[in-house]
C-alpha atoms as a PDB file:
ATOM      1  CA  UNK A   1       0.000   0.000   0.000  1.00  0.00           C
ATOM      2  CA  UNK A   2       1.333   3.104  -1.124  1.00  0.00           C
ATOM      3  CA  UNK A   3       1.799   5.860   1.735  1.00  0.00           C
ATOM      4  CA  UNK A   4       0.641   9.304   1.617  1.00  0.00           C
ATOM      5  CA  UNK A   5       3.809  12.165   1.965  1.00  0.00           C
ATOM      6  CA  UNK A   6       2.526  13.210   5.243  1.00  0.00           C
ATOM      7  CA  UNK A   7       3.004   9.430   6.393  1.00  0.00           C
ATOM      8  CA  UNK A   8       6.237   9.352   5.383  1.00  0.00           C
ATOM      9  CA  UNK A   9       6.813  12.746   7.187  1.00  0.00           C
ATOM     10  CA  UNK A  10       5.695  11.609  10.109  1.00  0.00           C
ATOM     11  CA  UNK A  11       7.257   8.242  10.291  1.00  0.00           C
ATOM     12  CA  UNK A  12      10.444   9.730   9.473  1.00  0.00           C
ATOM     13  CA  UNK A  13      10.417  11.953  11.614  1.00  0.00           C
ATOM     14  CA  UNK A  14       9.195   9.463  14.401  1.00  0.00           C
ATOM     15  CA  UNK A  15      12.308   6.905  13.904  1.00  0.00           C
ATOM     16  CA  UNK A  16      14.532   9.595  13.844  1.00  0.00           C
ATOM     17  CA  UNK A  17      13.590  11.174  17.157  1.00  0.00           C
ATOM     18  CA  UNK A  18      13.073   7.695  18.546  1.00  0.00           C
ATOM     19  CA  UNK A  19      16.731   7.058  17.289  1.00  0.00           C
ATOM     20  CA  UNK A  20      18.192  10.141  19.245  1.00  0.00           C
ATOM     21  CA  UNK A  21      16.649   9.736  22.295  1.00  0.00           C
ATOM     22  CA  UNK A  22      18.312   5.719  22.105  1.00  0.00           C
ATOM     23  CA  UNK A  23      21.873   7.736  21.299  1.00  0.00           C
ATOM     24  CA  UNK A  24      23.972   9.365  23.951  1.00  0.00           C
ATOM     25  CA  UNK A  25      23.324  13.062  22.196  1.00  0.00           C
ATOM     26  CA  UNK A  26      21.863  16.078  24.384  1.00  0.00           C
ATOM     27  CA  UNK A  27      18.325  15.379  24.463  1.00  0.00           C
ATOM     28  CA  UNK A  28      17.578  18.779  26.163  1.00  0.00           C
ATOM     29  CA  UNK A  29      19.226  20.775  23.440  1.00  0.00           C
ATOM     30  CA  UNK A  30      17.784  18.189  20.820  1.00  0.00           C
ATOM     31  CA  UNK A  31      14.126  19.392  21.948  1.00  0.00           C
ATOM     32  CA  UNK A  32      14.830  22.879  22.175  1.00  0.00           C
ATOM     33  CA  UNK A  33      16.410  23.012  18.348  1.00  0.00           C
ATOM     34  CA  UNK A  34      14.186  20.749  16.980  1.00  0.00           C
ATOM     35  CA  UNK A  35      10.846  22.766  18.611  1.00  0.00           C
ATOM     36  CA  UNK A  36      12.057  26.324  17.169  1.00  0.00           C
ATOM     37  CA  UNK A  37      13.599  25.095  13.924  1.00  0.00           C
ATOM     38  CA  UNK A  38      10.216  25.266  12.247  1.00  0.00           C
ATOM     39  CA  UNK A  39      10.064  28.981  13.361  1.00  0.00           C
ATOM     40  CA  UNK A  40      13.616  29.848  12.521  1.00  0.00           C
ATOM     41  CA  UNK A  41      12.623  28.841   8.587  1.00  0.00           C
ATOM     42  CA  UNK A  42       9.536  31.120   9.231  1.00  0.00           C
ATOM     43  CA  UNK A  43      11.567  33.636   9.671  1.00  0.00           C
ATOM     44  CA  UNK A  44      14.944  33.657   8.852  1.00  0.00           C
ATOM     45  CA  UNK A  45      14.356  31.472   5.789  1.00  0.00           C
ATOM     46  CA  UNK A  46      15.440  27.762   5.094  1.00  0.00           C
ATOM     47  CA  UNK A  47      19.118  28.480   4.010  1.00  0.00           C
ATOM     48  CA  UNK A  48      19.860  31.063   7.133  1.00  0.00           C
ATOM     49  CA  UNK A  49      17.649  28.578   9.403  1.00  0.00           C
ATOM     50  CA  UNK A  50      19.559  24.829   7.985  1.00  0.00           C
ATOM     51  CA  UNK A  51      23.072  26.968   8.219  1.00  0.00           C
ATOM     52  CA  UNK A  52      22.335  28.060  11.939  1.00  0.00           C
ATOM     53  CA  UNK A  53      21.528  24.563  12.892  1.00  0.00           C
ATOM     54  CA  UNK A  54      24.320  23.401  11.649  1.00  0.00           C
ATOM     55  CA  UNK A  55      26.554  25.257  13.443  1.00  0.00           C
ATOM     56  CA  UNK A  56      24.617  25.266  16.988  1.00  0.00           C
ATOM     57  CA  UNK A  57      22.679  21.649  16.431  1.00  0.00           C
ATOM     58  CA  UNK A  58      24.176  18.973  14.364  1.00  0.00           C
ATOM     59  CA  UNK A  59      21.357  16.410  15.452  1.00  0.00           C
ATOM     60  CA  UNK A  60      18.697  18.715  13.983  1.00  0.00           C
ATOM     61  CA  UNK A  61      20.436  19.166  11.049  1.00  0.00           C
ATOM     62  CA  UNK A  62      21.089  15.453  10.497  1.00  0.00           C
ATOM     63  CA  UNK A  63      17.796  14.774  10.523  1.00  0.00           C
ATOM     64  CA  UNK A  64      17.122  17.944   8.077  1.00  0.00           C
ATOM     65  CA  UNK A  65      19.280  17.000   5.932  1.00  0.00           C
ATOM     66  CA  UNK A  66      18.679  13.747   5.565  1.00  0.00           C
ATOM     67  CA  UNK A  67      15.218  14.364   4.644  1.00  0.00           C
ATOM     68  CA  UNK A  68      16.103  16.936   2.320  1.00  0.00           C
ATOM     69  CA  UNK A  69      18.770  14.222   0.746  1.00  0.00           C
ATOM     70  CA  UNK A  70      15.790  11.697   0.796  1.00  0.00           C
ATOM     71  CA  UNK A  71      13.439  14.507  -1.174  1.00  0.00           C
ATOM     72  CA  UNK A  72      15.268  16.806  -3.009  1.00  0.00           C
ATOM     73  CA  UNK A  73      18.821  15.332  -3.674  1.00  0.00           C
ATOM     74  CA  UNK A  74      19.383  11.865  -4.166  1.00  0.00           C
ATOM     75  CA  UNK A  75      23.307  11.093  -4.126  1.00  0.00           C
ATOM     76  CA  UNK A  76      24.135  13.902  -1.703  1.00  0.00           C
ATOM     77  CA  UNK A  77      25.772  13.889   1.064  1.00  0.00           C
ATOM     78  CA  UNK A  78      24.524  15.374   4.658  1.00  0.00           C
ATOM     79  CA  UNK A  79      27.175  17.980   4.472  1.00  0.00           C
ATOM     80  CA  UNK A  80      26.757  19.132   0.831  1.00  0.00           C
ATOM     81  CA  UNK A  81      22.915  19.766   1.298  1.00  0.00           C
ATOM     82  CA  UNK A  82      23.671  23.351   2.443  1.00  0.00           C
ATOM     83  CA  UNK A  83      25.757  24.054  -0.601  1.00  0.00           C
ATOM     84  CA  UNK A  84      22.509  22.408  -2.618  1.00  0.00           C
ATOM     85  CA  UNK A  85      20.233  24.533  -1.364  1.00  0.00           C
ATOM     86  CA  UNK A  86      22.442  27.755  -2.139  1.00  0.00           C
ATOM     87  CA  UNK A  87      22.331  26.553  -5.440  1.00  0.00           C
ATOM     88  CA  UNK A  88      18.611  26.285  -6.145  1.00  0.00           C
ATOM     89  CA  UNK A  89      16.293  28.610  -8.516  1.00  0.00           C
ATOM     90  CA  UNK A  90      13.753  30.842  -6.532  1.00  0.00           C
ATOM     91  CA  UNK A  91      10.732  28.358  -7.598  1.00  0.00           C
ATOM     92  CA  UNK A  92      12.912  25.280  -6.115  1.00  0.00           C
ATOM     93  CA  UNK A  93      13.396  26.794  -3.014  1.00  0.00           C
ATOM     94  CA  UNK A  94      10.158  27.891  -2.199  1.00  0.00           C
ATOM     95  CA  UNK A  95       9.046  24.076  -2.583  1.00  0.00           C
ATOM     96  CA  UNK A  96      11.938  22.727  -1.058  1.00  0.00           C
ATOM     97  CA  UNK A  97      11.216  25.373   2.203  1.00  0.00           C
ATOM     98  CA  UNK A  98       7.896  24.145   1.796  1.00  0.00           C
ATOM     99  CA  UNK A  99       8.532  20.319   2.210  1.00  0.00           C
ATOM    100  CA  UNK A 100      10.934  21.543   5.120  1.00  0.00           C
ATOM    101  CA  UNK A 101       8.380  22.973   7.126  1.00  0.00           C
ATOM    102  CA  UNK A 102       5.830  20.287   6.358  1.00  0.00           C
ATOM    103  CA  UNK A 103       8.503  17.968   7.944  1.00  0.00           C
ATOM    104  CA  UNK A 104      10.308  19.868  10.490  1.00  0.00           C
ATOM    105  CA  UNK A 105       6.793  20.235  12.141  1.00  0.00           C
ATOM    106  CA  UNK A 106       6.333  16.601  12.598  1.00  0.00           C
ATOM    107  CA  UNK A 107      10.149  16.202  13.878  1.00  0.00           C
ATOM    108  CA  UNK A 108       8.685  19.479  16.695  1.00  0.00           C
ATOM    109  CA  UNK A 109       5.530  17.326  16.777  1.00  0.00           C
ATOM    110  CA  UNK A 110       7.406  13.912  17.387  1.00  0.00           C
ATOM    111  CA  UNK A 111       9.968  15.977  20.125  1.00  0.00           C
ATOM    112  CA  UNK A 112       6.950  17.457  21.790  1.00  0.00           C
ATOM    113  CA  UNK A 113       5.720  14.053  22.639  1.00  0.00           C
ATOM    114  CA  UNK A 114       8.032  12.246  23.479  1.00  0.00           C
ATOM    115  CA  UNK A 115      10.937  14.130  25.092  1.00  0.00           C
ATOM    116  CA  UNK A 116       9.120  15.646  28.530  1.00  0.00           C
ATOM    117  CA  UNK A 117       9.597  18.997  29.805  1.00  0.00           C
END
């Protein structure tokens, strides 16, 4: 049976916050990135917001970046997806921002739940 995009969204972004909180990473600083991150995009726009989270979160950004890889750029790397995305047309990006909102909201969602306070 074939899966609607928001499935795969959200079971993407279930495994991979299920898979950090198994890892030894910072789970407090995981939740805070990974709750704002939709909001940083909102305003600071998805190159500024993927380049800031790559510098202060490199958990969120995996995660970003592999779903952009997954999405947008087969082939890629997790470190060249920044470079990809300087690279893209204004019509590309505006899609691509769009599919990283639509999926950075279920990674907040997925945090939310099941990383407590």
């Amino acid at each position: 049976m074939a899966m609607l995009i928001d499935h795969e969204r959200a079971k993407s972004a279930y495994q991979n916050v299920c898979s950090f909180i198994d890892s030894d990473g910072d789970i407090e600083k995981f939740r805070t990135w990974a709750l704002k991150f939709p909001s940083l995009i909102q305003n600071c726009g998805l190159l500024q917001a993927i380049a800031l989270c790559h510098e202060k979160s490199s958990d969120v950004y995996e995660i970003a970046a592999k779903w952009m890889e997954i999405r947008f750029f087969p082939k890629t790397s997790v470190d060249e997806v920044t470079k990809k995305i300087s690279e893209l047309d204004i019509n590309t990006y505006r899609l691509t921002t769009k599919e990283m909102m639509s999926y950075m909201t279920w990674v907040k969602r997925a945090a939310s739940t099941l990383i407590p306070d």
